[in-house]
Protein backbone atom coordinates (compact mmCIF):
# COMPACT_ATOMS: atom_id res chain seq x y z
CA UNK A 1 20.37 1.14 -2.83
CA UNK A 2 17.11 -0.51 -1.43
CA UNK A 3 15.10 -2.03 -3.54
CA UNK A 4 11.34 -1.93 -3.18
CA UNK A 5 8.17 -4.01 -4.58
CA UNK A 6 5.01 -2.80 -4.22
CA UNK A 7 2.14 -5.07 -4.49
CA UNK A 8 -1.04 -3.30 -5.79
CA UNK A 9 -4.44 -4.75 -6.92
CA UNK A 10 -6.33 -1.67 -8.89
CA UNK A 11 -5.49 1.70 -10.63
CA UNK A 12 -2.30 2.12 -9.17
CA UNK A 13 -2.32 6.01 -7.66
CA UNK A 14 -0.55 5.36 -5.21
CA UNK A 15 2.07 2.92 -6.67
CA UNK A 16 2.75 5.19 -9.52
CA UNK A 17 3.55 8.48 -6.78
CA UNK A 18 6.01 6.32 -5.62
CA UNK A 19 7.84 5.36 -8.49
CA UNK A 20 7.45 9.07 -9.63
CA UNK A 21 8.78 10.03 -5.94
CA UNK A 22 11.79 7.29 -5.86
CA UNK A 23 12.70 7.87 -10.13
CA UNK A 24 15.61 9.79 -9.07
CA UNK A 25 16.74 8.89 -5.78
CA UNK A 26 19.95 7.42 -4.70
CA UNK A 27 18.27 5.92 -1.33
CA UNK A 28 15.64 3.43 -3.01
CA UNK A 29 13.83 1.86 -6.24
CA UNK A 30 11.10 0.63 -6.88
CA UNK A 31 12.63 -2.62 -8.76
CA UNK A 32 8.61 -4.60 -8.92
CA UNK A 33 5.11 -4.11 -9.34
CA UNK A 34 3.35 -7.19 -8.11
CA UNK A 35 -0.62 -7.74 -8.68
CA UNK A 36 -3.00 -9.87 -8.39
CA UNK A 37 -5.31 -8.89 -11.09
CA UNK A 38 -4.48 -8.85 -14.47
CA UNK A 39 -6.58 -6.10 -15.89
CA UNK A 40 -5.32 -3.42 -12.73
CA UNK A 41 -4.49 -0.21 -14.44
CA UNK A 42 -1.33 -0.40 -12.40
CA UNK A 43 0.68 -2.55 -14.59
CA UNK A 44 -0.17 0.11 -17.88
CA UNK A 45 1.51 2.35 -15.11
CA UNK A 46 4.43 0.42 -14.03
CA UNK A 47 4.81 -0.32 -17.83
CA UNK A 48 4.63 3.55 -18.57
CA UNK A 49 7.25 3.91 -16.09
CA UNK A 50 9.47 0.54 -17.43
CA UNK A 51 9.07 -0.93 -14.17
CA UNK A 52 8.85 -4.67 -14.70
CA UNK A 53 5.44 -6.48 -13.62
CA UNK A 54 4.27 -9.61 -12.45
CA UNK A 55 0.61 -10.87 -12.51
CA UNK A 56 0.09 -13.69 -9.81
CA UNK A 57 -2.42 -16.30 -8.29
CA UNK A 58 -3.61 -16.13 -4.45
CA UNK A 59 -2.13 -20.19 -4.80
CA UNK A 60 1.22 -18.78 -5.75
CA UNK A 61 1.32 -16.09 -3.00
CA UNK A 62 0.12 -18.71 -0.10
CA UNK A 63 0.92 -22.21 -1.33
CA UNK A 64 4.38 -22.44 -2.67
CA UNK A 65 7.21 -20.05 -2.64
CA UNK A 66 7.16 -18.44 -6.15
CA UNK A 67 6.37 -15.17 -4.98
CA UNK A 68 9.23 -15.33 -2.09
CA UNK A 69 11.64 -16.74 -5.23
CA UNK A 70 10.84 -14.02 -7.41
CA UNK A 71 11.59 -11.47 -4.44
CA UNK A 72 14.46 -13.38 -4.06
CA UNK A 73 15.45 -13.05 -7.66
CA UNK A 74 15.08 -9.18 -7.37
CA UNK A 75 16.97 -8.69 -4.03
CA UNK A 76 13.72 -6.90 -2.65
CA UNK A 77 14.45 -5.17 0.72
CA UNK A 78 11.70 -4.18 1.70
CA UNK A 79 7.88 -4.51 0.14
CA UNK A 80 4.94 -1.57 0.18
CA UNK A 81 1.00 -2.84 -0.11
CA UNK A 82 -0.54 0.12 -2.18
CA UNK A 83 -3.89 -0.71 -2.90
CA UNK A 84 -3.58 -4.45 -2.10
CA UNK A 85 -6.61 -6.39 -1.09
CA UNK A 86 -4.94 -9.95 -0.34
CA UNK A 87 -4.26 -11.32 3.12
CA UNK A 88 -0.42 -11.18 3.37
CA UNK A 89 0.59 -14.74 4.37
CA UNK A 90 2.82 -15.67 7.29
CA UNK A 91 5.82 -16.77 5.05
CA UNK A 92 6.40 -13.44 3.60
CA UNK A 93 5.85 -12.18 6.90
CA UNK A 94 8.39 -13.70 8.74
CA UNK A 95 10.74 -13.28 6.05
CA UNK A 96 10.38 -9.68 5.70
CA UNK A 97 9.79 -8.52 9.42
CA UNK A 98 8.86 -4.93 10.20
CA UNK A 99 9.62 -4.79 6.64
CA UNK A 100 6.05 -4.57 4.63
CA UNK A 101 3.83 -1.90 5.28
CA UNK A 102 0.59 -0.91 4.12
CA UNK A 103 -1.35 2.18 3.88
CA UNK A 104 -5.17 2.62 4.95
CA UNK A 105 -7.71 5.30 3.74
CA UNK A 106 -8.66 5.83 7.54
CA UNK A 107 -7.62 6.57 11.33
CA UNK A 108 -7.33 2.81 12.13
CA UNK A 109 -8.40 1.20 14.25
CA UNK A 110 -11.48 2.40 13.11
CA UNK A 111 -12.51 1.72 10.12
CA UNK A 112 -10.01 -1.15 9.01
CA UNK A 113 -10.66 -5.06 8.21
CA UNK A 114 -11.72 -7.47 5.65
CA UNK A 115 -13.51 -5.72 2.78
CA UNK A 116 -12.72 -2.10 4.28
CA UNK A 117 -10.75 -0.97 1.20
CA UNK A 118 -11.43 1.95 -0.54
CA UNK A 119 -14.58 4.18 -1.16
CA UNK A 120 -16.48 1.54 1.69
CA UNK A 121 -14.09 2.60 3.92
CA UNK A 122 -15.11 6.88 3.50
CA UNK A 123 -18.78 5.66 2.52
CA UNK A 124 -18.28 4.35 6.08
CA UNK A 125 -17.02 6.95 7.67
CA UNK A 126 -19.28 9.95 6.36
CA UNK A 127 -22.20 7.51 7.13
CA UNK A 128 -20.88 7.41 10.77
CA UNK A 129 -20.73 10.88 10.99
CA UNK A 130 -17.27 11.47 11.77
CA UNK A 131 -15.50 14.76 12.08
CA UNK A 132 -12.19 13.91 10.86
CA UNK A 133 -10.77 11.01 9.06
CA UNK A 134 -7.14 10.22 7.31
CA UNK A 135 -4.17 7.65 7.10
CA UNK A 136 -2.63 5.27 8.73
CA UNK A 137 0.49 3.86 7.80
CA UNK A 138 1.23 0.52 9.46
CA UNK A 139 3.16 -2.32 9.69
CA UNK A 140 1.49 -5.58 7.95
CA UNK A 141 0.95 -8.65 10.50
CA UNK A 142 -1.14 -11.59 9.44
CA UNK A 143 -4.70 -9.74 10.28
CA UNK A 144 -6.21 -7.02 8.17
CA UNK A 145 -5.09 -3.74 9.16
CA UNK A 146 -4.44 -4.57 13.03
CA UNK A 147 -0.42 -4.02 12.21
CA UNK A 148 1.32 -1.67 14.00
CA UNK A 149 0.79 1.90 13.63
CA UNK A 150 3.85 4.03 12.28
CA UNK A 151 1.83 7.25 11.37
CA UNK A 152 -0.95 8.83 10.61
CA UNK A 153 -2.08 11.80 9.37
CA UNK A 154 -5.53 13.66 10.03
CA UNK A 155 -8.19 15.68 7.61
CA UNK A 156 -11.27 17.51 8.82
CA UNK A 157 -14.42 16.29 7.26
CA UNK A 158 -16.87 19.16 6.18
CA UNK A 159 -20.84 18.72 6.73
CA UNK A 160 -20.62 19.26 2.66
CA UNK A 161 -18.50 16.33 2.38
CA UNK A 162 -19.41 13.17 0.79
CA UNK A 163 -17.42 9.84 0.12
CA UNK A 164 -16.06 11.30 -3.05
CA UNK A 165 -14.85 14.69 -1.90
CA UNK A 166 -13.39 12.51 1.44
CA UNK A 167 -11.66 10.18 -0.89
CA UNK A 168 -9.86 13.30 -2.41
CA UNK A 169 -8.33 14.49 0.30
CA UNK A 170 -7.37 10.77 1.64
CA UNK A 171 -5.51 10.81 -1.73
CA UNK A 172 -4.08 13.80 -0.95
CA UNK A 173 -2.11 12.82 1.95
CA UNK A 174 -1.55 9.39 0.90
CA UNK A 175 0.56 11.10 -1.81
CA UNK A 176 2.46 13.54 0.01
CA UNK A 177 3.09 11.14 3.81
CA UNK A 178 3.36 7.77 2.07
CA UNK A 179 6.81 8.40 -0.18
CA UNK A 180 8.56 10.00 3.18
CA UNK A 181 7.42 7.59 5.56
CA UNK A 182 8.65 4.96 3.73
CA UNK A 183 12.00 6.62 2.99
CA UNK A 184 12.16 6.52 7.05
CA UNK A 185 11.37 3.05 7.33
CA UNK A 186 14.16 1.96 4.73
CA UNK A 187 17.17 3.93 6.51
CA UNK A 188 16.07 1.68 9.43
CA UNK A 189 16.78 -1.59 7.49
């Protein structure tokens, strides 16, 4: 069995659909929920779900190795960015190669960055006037969002659309791509 954290800064959608998807599998589980803010409505998930939490520091992710200890401590295989707005730094990369990867609310390279999280990113994209939009699922490097690509998946965007009814159907396929894909990357491993 593979054991997963996912680091997540906000609600937690997307971190809970995981633990949801992986509750009865044989294949992976998710064993942490990491965060970096301690009022994210994804640790009243994980705790829903009795998946064991840790709040941390931006100084303990990049300036010692308590983070890569606790990992440690865990036996994490592999680690999924679900809503995570930190840099990931070089350590944990190179310790966990082509084995952390992140999902973005858009068909990067467009659209991806530094601050290009969330309802900016489809604010961005209906303002742009864009026909279609969607996911990427990458692997993390140490840039925002310039990883490489594993997959993406597309949506049409409606002239009635707006950011809100955009963000729905990112959701959407975040939900439904994001468990498989990463049950592909973990046979790999």
């Amino acid at each position: 069995m593979k054991r997963i954290a996912v680091f997540a800064s906000g609600n937690g959608t997307n971190a809970e659909n995981l633990i949801i998807h992986f509750k009865s599998s044989n294949l992976v589980k998710i064993e942490l929920i990491l965060c970096n803010n301690a009022d994210a409505y994804v640790l009243e998930r994980a705790k829903i779900h009795g998946i064991k939490s840790v709040v941390f520091t931006k100084s303990e992710l990049n300036l010692d190795n308590s983070i890569i200890d606790l990992l440690d401590s865990h036996n994490i295989d592999f680690i999924v960015l679900a809503g995570f707005l930190w840099l990931i730094p070089s350590s944990l990369i190179t310790k966990y190669p082509k084995k952390i990867i992140n999902i973005h609310p858009a068909l990067l390279p467009k659209y991806g960055g530094k601050g290009m999280y969330g309802m900016h990113v489809h604010e961005s994209v209906i303002e742009a006037g864009e026909v279609e939009s969607g996911v990427t699922i990458h692997y993390v490097n140490d840039k925002y969002d310039e990883g490489e690509n594993i997959f993406q998946a597309r949506c049409g965007i409606n002239d009635n659309d707006n950011a809100d009814s955009l963000a729905k159907k990112i959701h959407a396929l975040e939900h439904e791509y994001f468990p498989i894909i990463i049950e592909q990357e973990i046979i790999k491993i």
